[in-house]
C-alpha atoms as a PDB file:
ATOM      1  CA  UNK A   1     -29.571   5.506-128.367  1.00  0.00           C
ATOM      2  CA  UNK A   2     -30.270   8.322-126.012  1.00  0.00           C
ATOM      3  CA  UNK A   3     -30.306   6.596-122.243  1.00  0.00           C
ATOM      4  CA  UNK A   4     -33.345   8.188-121.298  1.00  0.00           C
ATOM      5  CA  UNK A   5     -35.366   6.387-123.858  1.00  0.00           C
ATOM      6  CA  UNK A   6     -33.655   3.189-122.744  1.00  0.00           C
ATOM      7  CA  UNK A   7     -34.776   4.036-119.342  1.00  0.00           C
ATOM      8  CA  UNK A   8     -38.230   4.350-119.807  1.00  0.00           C
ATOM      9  CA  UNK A   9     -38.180   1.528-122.308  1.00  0.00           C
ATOM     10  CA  UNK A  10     -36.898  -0.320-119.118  1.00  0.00           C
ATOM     11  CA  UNK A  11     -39.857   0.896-116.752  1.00  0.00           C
ATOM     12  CA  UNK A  12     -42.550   0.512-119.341  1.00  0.00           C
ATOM     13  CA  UNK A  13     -41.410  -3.274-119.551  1.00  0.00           C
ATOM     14  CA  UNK A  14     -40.904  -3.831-115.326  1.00  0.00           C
ATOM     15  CA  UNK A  15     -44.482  -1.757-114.907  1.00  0.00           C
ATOM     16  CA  UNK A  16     -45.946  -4.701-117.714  1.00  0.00           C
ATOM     17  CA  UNK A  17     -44.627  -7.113-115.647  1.00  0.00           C
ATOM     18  CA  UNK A  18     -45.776  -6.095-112.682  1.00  0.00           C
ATOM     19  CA  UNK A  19     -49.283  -5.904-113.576  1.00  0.00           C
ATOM     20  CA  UNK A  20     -49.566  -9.521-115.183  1.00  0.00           C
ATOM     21  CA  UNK A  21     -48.222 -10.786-111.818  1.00  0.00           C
ATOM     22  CA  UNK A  22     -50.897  -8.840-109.667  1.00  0.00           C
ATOM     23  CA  UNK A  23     -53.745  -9.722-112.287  1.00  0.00           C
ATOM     24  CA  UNK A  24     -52.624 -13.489-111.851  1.00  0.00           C
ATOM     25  CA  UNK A  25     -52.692 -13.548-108.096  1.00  0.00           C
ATOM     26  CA  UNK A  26     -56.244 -12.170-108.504  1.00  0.00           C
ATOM     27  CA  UNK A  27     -57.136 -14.698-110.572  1.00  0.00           C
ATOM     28  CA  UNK A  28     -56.325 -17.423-108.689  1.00  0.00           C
ATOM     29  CA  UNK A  29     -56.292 -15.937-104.669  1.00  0.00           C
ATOM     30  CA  UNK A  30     -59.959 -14.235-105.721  1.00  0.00           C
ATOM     31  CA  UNK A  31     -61.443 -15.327-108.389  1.00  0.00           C
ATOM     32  CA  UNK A  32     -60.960 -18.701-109.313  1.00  0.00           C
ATOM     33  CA  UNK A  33     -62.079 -19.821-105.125  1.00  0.00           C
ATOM     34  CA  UNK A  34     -65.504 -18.516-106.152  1.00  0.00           C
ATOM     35  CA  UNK A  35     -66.038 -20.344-109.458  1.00  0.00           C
ATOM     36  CA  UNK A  36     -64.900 -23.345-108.139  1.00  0.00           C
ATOM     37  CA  UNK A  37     -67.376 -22.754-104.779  1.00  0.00           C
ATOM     38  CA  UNK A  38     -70.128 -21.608-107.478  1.00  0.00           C
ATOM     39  CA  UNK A  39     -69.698 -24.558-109.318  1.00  0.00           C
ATOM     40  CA  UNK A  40     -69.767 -27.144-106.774  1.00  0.00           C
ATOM     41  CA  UNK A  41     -73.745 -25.734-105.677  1.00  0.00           C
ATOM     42  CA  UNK A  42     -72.305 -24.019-102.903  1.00  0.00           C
ATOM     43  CA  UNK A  43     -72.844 -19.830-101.792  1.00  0.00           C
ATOM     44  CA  UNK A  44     -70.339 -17.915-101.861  1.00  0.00           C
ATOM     45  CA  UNK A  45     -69.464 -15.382 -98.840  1.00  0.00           C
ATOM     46  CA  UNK A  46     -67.168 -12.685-100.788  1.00  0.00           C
ATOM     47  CA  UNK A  47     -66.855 -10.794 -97.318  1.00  0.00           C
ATOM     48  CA  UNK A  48     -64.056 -10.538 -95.398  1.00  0.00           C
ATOM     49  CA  UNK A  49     -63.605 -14.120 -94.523  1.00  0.00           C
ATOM     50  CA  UNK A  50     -64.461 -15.329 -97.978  1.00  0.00           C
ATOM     51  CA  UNK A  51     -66.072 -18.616 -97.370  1.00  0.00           C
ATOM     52  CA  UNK A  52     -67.506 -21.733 -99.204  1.00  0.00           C
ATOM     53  CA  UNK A  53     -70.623 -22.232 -97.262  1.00  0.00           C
ATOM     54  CA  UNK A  54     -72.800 -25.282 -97.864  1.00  0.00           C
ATOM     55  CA  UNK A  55     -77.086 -24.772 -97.989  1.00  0.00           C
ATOM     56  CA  UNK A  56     -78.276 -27.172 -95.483  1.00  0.00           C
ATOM     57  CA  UNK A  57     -82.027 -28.245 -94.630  1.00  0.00           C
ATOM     58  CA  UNK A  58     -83.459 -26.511 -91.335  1.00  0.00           C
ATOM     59  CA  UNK A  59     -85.079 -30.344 -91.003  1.00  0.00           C
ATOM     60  CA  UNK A  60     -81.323 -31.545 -90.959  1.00  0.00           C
ATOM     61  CA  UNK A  61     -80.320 -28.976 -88.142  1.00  0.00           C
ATOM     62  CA  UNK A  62     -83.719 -29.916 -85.770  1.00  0.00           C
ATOM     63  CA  UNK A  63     -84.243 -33.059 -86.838  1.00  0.00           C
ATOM     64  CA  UNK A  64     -87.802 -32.705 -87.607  1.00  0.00           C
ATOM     65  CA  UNK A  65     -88.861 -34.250 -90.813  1.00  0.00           C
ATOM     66  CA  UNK A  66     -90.549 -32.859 -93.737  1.00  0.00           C
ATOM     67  CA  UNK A  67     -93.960 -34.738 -93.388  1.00  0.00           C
ATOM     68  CA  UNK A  68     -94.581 -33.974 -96.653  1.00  0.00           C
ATOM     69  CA  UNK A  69     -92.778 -36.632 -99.611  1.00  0.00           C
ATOM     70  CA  UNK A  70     -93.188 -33.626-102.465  1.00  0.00           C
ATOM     71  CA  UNK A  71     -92.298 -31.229-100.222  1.00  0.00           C
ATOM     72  CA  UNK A  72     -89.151 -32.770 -98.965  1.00  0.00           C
ATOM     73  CA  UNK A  73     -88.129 -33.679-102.447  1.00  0.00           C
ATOM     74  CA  UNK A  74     -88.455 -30.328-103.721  1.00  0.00           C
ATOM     75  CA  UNK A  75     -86.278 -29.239-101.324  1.00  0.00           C
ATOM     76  CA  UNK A  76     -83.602 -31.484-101.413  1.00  0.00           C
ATOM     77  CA  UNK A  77     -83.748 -30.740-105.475  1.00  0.00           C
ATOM     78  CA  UNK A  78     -83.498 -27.051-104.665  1.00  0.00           C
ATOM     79  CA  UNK A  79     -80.176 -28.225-102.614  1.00  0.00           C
ATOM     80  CA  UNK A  80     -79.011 -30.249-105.377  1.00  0.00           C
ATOM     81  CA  UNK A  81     -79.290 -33.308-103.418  1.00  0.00           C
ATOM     82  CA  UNK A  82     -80.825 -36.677-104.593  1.00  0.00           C
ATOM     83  CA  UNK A  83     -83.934 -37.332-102.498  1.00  0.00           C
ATOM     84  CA  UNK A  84     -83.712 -41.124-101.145  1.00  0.00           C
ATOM     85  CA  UNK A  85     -86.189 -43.323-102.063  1.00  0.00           C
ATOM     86  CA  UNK A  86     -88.504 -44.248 -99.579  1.00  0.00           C
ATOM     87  CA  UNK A  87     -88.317 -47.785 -98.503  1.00  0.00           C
ATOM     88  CA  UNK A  88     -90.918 -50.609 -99.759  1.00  0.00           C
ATOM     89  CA  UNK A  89     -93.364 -51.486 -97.012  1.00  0.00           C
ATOM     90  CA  UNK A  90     -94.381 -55.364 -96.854  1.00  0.00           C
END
């Protein structure tokens, strides 16, 4: 068989190769960080540091309370976190 065709044969099948390796390191270096981030209620940062950052109450950082039981309850839903229940008074 003429050598050329061989030749390009050859670079058709390294160039293949090649680009299923790169579009598996995206997957998994890029990708796959987010949906797992995503997935666990958390927001993605998909800047330059690419970071998993976790939504927080403002009441958690000052330590003042939501006053409010509906209020605080809606926000810890919109977290995804459980509100406690309040304890019993005697």
């Amino acid at each position: 068989m003429n050598p050329a065709i061989e030749r390009l044969k050859l670079i058709a099948l390294v160039l293949f190769a090649v680009a299923n390796v790169a579009m598996l390191a995206y997957q998994v270096g890029w990708v796959e960080p987010e949906h797992r981030c995503l997935a666990a209620g958390g927001w993605w940062d998909g800047g330059f540091n690419r970071v998993c950052g976790r939504p927080i109450l403002i009441s958690d950082i000052t330590g003042r309370i939501i006053a409010d039981p509906k209020a605080r309850a809606e926000a810890l839903k919109a977290l995804g976190r459980e509100p406690k229940a309040a304890p019993a008074k005697p």
